[in-house]
Protein backbone atom coordinates (compact mmCIF):
# COMPACT_ATOMS: atom_id res chain seq x y z
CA UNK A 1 100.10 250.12 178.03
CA UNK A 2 97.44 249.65 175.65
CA UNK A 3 96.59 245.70 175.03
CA UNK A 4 95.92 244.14 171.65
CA UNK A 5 93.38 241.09 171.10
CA UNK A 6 94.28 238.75 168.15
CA UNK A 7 90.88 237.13 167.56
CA UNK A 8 90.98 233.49 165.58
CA UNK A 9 90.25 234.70 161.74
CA UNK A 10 88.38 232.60 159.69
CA UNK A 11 90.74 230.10 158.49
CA UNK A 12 88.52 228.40 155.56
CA UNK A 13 84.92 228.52 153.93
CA UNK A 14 82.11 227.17 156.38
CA UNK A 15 84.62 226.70 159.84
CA UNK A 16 82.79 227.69 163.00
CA UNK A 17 85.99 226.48 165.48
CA UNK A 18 89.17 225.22 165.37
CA UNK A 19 91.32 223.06 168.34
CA UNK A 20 94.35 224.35 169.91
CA UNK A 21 96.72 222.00 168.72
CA UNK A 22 99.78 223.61 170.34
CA UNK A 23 100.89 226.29 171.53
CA UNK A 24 104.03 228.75 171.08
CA UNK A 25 103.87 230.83 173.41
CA UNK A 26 102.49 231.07 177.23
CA UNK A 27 101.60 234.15 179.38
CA UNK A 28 104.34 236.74 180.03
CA UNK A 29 106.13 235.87 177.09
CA UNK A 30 107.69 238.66 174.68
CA UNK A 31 106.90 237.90 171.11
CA UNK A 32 107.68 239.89 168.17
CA UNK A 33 105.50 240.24 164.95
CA UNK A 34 104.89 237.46 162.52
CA UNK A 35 105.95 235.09 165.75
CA UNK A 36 104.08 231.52 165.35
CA UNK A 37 101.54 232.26 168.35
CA UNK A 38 99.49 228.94 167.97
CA UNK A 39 98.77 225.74 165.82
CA UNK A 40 95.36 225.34 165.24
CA UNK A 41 93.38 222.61 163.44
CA UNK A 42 89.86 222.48 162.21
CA UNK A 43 88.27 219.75 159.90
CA UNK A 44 90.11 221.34 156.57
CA UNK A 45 93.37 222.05 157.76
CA UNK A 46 96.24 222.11 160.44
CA UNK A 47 97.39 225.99 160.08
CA UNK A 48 99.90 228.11 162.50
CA UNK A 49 98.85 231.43 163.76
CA UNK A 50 101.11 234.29 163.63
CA UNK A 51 101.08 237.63 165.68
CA UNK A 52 100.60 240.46 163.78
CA UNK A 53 102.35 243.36 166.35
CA UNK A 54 104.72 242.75 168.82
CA UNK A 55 104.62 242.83 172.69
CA UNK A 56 103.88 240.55 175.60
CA UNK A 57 101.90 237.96 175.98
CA UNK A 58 99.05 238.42 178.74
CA UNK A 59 96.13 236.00 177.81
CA UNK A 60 95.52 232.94 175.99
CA UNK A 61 92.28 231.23 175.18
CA UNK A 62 92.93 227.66 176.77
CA UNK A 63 94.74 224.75 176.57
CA UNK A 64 95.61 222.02 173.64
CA UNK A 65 92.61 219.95 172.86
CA UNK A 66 90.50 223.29 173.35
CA UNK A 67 87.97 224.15 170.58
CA UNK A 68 87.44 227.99 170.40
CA UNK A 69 84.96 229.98 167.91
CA UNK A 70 86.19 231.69 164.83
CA UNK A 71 86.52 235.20 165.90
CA UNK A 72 86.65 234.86 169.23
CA UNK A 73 89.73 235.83 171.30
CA UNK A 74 92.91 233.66 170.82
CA UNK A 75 95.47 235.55 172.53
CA UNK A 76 95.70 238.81 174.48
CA UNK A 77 98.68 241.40 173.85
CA UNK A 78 100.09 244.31 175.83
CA UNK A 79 101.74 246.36 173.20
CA UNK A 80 104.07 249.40 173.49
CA UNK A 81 102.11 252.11 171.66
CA UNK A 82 98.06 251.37 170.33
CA UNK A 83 98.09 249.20 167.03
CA UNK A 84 95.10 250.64 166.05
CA UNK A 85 92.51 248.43 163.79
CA UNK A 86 94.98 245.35 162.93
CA UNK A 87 93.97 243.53 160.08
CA UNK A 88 92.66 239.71 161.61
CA UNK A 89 93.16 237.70 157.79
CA UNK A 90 96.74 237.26 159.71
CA UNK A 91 98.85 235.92 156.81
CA UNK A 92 96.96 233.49 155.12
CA UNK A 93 98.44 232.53 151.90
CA UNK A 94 99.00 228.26 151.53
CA UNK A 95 97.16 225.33 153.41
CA UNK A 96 99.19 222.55 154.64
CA UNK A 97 98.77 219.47 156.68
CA UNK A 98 100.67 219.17 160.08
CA UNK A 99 103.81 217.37 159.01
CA UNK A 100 105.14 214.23 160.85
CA UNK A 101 104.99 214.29 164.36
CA UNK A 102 100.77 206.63 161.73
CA UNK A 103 92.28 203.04 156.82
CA UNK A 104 92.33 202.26 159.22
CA UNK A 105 92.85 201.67 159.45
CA UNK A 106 90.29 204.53 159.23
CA UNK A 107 91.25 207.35 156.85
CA UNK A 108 90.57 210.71 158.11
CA UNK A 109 89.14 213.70 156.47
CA UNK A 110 92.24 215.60 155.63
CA UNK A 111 92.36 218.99 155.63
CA UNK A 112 91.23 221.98 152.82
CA UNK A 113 91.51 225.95 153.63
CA UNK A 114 93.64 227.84 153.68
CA UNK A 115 95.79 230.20 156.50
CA UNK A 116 99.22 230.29 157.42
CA UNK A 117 101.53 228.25 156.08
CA UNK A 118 103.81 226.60 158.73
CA UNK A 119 102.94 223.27 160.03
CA UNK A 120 102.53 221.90 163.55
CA UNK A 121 104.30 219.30 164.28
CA UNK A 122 102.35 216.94 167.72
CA UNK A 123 105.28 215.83 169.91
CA UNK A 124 104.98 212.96 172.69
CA UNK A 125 106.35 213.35 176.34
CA UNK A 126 109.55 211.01 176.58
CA UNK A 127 109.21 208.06 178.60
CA UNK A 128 110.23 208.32 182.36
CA UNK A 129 113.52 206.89 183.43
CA UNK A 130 112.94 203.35 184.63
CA UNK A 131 113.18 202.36 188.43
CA UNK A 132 115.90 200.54 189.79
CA UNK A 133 114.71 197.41 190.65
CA UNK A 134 115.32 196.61 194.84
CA UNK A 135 116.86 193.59 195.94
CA UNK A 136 116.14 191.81 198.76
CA UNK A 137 119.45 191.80 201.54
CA UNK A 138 119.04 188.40 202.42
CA UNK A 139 119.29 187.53 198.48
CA UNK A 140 122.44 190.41 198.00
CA UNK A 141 125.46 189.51 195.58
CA UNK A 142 127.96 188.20 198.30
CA UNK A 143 130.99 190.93 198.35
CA UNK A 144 133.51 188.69 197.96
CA UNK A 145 134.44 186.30 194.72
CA UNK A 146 132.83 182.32 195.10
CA UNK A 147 132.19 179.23 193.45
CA UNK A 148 129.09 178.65 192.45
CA UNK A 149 127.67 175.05 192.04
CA UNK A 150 125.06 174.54 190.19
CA UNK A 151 123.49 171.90 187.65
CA UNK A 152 123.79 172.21 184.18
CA UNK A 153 119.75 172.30 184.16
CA UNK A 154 119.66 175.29 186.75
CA UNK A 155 122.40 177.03 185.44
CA UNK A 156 120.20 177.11 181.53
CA UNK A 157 116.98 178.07 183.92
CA UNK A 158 118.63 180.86 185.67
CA UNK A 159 120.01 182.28 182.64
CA UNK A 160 116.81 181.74 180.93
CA UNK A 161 115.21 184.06 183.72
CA UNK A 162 118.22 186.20 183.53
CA UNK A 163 119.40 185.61 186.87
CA UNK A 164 122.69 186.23 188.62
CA UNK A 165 123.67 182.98 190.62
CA UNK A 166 125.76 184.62 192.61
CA UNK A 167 122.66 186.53 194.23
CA UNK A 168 120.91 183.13 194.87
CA UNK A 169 121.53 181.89 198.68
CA UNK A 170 122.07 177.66 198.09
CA UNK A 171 120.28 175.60 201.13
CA UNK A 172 123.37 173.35 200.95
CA UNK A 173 126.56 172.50 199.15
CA UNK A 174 125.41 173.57 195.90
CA UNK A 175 122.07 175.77 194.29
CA UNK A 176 119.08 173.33 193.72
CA UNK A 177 115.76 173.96 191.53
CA UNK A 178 114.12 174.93 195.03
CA UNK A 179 116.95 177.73 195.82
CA UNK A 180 116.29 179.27 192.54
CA UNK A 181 112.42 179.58 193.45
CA UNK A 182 112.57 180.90 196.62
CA UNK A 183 114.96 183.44 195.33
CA UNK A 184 112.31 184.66 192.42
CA UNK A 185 109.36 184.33 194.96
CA UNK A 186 111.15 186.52 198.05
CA UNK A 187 112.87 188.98 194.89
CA UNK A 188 109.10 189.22 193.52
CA UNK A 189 107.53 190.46 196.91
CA UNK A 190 110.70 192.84 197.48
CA UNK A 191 110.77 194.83 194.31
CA UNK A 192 113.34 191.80 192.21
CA UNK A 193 113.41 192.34 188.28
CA UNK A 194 114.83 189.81 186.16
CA UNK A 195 118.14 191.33 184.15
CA UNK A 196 116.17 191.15 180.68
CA UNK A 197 112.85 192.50 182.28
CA UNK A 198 111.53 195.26 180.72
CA UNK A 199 111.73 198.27 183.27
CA UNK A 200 108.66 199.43 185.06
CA UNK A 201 107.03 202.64 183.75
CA UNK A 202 104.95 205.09 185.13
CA UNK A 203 101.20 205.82 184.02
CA UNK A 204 100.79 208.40 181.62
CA UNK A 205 97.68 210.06 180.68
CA UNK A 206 98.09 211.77 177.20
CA UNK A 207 95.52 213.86 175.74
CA UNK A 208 93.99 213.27 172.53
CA UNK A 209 93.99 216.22 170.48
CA UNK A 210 94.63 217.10 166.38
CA UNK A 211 95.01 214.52 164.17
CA UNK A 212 94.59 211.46 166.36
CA UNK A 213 91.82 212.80 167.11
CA UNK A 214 90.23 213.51 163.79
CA UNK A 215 91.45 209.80 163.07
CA UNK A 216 89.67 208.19 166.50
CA UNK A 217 86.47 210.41 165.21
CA UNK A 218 86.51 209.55 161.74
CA UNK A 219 86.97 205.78 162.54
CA UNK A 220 84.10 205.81 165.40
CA UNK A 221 81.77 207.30 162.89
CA UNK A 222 82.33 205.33 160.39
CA UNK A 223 82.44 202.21 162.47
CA UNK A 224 78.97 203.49 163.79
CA UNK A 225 77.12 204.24 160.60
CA UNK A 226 78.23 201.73 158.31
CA UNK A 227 77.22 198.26 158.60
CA UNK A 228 80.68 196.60 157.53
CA UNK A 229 81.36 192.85 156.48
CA UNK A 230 85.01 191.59 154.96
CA UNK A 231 85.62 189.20 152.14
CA UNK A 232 89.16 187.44 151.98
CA UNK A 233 90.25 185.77 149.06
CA UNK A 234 93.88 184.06 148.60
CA UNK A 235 94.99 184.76 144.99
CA UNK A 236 98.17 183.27 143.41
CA UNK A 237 100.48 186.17 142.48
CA UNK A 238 103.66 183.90 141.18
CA UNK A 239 102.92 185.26 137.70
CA UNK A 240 102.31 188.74 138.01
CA UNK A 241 105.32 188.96 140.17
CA UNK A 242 107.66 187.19 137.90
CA UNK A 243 106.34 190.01 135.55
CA UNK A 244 107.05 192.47 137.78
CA UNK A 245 110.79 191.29 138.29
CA UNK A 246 110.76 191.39 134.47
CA UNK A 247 109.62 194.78 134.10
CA UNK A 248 111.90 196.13 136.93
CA UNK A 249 115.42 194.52 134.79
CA UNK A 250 114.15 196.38 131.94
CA UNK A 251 112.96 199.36 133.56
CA UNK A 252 116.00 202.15 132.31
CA UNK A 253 115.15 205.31 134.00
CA UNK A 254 111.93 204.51 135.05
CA UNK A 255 110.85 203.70 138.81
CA UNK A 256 111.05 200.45 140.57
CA UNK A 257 107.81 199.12 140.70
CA UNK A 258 106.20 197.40 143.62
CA UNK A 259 102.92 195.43 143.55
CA UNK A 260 100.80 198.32 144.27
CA UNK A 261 100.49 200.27 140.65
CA UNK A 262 99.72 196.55 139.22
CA UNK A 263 97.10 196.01 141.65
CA UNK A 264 95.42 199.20 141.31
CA UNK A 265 95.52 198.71 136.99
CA UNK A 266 93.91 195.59 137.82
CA UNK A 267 91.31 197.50 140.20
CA UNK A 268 90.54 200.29 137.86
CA UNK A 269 90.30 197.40 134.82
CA UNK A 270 87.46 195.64 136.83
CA UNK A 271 85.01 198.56 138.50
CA UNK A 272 83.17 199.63 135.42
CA UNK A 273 81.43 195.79 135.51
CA UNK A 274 80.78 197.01 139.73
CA UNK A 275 79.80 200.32 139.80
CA UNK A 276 78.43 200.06 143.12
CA UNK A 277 81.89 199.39 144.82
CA UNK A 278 83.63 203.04 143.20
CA UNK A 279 80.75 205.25 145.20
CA UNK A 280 80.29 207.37 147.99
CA UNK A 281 77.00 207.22 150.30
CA UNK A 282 74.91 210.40 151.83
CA UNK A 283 72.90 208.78 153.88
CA UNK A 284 71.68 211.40 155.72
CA UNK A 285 70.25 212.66 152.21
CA UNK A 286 69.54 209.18 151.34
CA UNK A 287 71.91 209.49 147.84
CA UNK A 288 74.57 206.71 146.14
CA UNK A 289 76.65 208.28 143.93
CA UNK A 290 78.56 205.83 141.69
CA UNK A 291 81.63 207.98 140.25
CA UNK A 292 82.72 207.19 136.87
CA UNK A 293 86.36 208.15 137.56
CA UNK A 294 88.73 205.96 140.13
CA UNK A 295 90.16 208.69 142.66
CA UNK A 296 91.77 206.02 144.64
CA UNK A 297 92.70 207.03 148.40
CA UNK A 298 95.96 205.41 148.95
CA UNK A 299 96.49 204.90 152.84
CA UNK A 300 99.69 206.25 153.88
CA UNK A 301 101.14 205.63 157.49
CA UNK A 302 103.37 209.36 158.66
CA UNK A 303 104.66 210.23 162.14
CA UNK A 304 101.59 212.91 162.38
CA UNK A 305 99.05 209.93 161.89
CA UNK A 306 97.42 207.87 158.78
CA UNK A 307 96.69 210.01 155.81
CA UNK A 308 95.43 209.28 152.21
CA UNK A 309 96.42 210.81 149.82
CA UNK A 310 94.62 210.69 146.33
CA UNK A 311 95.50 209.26 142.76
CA UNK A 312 93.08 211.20 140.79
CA UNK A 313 91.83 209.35 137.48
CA UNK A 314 93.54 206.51 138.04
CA UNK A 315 91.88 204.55 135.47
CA UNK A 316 93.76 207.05 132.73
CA UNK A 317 97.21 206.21 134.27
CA UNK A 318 99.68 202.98 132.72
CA UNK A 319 101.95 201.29 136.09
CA UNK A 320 104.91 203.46 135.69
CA UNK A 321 102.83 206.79 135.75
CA UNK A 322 100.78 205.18 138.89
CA UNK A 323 104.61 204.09 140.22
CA UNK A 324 105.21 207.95 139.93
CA UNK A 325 102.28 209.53 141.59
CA UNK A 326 102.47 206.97 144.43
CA UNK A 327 106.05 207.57 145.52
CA UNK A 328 105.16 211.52 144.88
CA UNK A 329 101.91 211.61 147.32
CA UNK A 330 103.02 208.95 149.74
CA UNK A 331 106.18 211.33 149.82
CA UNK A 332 104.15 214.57 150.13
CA UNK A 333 102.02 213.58 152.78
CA UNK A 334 105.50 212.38 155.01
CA UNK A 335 107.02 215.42 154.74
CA UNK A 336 104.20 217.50 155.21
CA UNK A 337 103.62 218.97 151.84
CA UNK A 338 100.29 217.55 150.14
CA UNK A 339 97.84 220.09 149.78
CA UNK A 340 93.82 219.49 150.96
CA UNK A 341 93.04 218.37 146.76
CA UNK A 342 95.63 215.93 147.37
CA UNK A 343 94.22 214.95 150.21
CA UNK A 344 90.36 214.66 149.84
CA UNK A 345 87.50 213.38 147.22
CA UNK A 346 88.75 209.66 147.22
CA UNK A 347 86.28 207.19 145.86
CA UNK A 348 87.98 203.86 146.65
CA UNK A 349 90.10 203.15 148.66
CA UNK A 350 93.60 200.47 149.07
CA UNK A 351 95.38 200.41 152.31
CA UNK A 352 98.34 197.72 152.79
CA UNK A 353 100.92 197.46 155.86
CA UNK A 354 103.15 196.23 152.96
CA UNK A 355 106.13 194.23 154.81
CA UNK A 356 104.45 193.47 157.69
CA UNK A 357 101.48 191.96 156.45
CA UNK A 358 99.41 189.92 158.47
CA UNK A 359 97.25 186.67 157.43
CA UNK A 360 94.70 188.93 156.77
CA UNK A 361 93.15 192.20 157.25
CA UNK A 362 89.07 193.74 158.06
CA UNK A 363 90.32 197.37 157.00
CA UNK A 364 87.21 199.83 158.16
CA UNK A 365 85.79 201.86 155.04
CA UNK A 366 86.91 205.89 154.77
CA UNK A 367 83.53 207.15 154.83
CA UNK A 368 81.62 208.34 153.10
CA UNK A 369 82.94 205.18 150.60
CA UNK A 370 81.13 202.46 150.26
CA UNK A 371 84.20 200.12 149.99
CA UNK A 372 88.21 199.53 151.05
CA UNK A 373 90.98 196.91 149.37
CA UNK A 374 93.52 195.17 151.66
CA UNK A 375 96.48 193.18 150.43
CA UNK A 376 97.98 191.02 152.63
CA UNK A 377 102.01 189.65 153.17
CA UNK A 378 102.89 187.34 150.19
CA UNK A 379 103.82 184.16 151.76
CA UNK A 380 105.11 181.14 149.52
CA UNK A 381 103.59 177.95 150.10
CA UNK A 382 103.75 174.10 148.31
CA UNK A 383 100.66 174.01 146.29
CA UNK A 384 98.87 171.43 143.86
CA UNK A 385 99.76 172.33 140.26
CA UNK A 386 97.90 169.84 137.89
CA UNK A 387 99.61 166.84 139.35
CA UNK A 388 102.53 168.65 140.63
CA UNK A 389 103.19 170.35 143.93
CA UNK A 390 105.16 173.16 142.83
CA UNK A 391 106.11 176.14 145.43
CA UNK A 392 103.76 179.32 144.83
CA UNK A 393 103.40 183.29 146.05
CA UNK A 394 100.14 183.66 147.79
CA UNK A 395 98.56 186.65 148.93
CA UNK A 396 95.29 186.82 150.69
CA UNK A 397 93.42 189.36 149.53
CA UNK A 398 90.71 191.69 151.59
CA UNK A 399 87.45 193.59 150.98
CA UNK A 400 85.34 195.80 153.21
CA UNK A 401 82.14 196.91 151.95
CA UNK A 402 79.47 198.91 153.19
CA UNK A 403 76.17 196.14 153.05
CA UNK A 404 73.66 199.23 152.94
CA UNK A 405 75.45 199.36 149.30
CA UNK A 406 77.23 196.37 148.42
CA UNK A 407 75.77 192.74 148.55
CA UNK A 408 77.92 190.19 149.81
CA UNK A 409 77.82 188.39 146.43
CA UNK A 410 78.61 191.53 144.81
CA UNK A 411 81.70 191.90 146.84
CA UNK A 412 83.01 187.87 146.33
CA UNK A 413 82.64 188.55 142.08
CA UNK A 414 84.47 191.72 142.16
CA UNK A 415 87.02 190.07 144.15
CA UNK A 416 86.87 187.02 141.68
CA UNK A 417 87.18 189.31 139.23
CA UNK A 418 90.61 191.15 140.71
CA UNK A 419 91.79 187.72 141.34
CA UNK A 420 91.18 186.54 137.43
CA UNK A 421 93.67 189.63 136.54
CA UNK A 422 96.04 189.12 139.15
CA UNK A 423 96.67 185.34 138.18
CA UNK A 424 96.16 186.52 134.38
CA UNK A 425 98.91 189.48 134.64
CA UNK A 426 99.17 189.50 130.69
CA UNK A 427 95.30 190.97 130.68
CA UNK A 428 96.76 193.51 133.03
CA UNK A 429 97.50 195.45 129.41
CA UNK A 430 95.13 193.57 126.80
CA UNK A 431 92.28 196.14 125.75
C-alpha cells in the first residue's frame, strides 16, 4: 500500500522548528482524517497537528522534547489507495496557548501564529504507590491484647513520633525512655516508618519539554543578561483599603475589586515622571525604547505554567474597567483561551502570589523589560501614629530593575512615588 508523509507545515511567520510536545498517536496505530496526530510548540504558539487522510501509522519523527524542522517529516502513513499531492497548510485557522496542564517568577514569551486550533494539554506521571514500611520481628505487635505501662512523658513522646506502644519490647515491668530508643534505632536500620511519616517515593526523572521549558529558558536568559537589583519598600495601605471596602458596598453591578486595579492606577499615574522604568531594552542592537503607553503584563499562575497576559493602555482605563480586563485575561489564559496579542508586547510588568504572600519578593524582570512590581501579603502591625500606636495594614512593596537602565535612585523615587499614592488613595482619582 502506498505510504503518505505528513511533513510539519509552517505553523507561523519566521519558525524554523517546533518541539514535540506530545504525542497522539504511536506506530501501528489506525487513525482517521482530521485525527489530532501531534502537539507541537514553537516560540509563538502551542498548536495540535491533524492528519489530513486516513490509514496507519508507520513512522514518527521522535520523541517529546524533540525539536524537528519545519517541513521535515512528522509522521509516516500507509494509506489504502495513493492520496496524491495533499495539501501540508493542515487546518490552520486560530492560535491558542496549551491550556492548563504555574515572573517569575520569569514570564515567558507566549505564543503568536497561527495553526490548528486544539490545545495540548502536558500531563505528569502519578506518583508511585508508597512502600510498606518493614518491621523488625523482634519489635512485632504482640498477637495477643496487653497492658501497656508507660509514663505519662513517654506515652506524649511516642505519640509525638507516632508510635504504637504495643510494638515497643519494655526491658522491665514497664516501657522506659531507653525502650522507646532502641525501638526507633533497630526500626530505623530494618526498614521502621513512623505512622505520620511521609511514605518513601521512588526517583523520577521527568523531562522538561513545552512550556516549562520556554519558562526555565526565558528565566535563564534573562537572569543571564540582565544585571538585576530589588528595592523593597513597606507602604501603609490602611487607607486605600478602607476605600476599597467602601467602593466594594457601593459597587451595584459592578465587580468586586481587589487591590490590584488600584495599584496599577497608581502605577500608570506615576511612570510619565520615570520613563525609563515603562521600556523595553535591545541590547543586542544597543536600543531603549521608553513606550508612552502602559501595556502592563499581569503574571498569571495556570496548571500549564506562568503566563502574562496583557492590559493594553492601561493608563486610559478607571479601576472597575481594569477590575474587568483582569478577571477576563487572568480567566482566558486558565482556560486556555487568550490569543498570542493577549499574550505578548508587555511593557511593565506586576506579578503578586496574592494570599500567600511572603515578607518580600526579588521577582526576575520579563525580558526584554527593563523593570517588574511585586506586592507582598498585607500583614497588620501596631505602629506609631503621631503619639498613638494605632494597629495598621502594611504591605512591603518590591521592585526589580534592570541597572543597565534604571539607577538605583531612580528605582527608590518611583517607588516613593507609588508609595505617596498608595497612602494618599484620594489622589488615586484627582487630575
Amino acid at each position: 500500500m502506498p505510504k503518505f508523509t505528513f511533513n510539519l507545515p509552517d505553523i507561523g511567520e519566521g519558525i524554523a522548528e517546533a518541539e514535540i510536545v506530545a504525542w497522539h498517536v504511536k506506530v501501528g496505530d489506525s487513525i482517521t482524517e482530521d485525527q489530532p496526530l501531534a502537539d507541537m510548540m514553537t516560540d509563538k504558539a502551542t498548536v495540535e497537528m491533524e492528519s489530513p487522510v486516513s490509514g496507519v501509522v508507520t513512522k514518527v519523527a521522535g520523541e517529546a522534547g524533540d525539536v524537528i524542522a519545519i517541513g521535515s517529516m512528522l509522521v509516516e502513513i500507509e494509506v489504502a489507495r495513493d492520496v496524491g499531492d495533499v495539501s501540508q497548510s493542515s487546518a490552520v485557522q486560530d492560535t491558542r496557548l496549551s491550556p492548563p496542564a504555574t515572573v517569575q517568577d520569569e514570564m515567558p514569551h507566549i505564543p503568536e501564529g497561527s495553526a490548528a486550533p486544539r490545545v495540548a494539554a502536558e500531563k505528569s506521571a502519578a506518583p508511585p504507590a508508597p512502600t510498606a514500611p518493614v518491621q523488625s520481628a523482634e519489635f512485632a505487635a504482640p498477637t495477643h491484647a496487653h497492658k501497656i505501662t508507660a509514663s505519662p512523658a513517654v506515652r506524649l513522646r511516642a505519640k509525638e513520633l507516632g508510635v504504637d506502644l504495643t510494638e515497643v519490647k519494655a526491658s522491665g515491668g514497664h516501657i522506659r525512655h531507653a525502650d522507646l530508643d532502641a525501638f526507633l534505632s533497630y526500626g530505623a536500620q530494618q526498614g521502621y516508618r513512623p505512622a505520620h511519616a511521609s511514605a518513601k517515593r521512588d526517583d523520577e526523572a521527568i523531562r522538561v519539554i513545552g512550556m516549562r521549558r520556554r519558562i526555565a529558558d526565558n528565566m535563564a536568559a534573562s537572569k543571564r543578561h540582565i544585571p538585576h537589583f530589588t528595592y523593597v519598600e513597606e507602604i501603609d495601605v490602611t487607607a486605600i483599603e478602607a476605600m476599597r471596602a467602601d467602593l466594594n458596598d457601593n459597587r451595584g453591578a459592578k465587580p468586586k475589586l481587589t487591590l490590584l486595579p488600584m495599584l496599577i492606577v497608581a502605577i500608570c499615574k506615576t511612570v510619565p515622571q520615570f520613563p525609563m522604568l515603562n521600556a523595553r531594552y535591545d541590547d543586542e542592537n544597543g536600543v531603549i525604547t521608553r513606550h508612552g503607553s502602559v501595556h502592563l503584563g499581569m503574571a498569571t499562575q495556570t496548571d500549564a505554567g506562568l503566563m502574562v497576559p496583557v492590559i493594553r493602555d492601561a493608563q486610559d482605563l478607571n479601576i472597575w474597567q481594569l477590575a474587568t480586563e483582569i478577571g477576563r485575561l487572568a480567566g482566558a489564559a486558565r482556560n486556555g483561551s487568550a490569543n498570542s496579542e493577549e499574550l505578548s508586547g508587555s511593557t511593565l510588568t506586576i506579578t503578586s502570589l496574592g494570599p500567600l504572600g511572603g515578607i518580600a519578593t526579588t521577582p526576575v524582570i520579563n525580558r526584554p523589560e527593563v523593570a517588574i512590581i511585586g506586592p507582598n501579603k498585607i500583614v497588620e502591625r501596631p505602629m506609631f501614629v503621631g503619639d498613638n500606636i494605632e494597629a495598621r495594614k502594611l504591605m512591603n512593596l518590591s521592585i526589580s530593575c534592570d541597572h543597565r537602565v534604571v539607577d538605583g535612585w531612580d528605582a527608590a523615587s518611583y517607588v516613593q512615588a507609588l508609595k505617596k499614592l498608595i497612602e494618599t488613595p484620594v489622589l488615586l482619582f484627582a487630575d
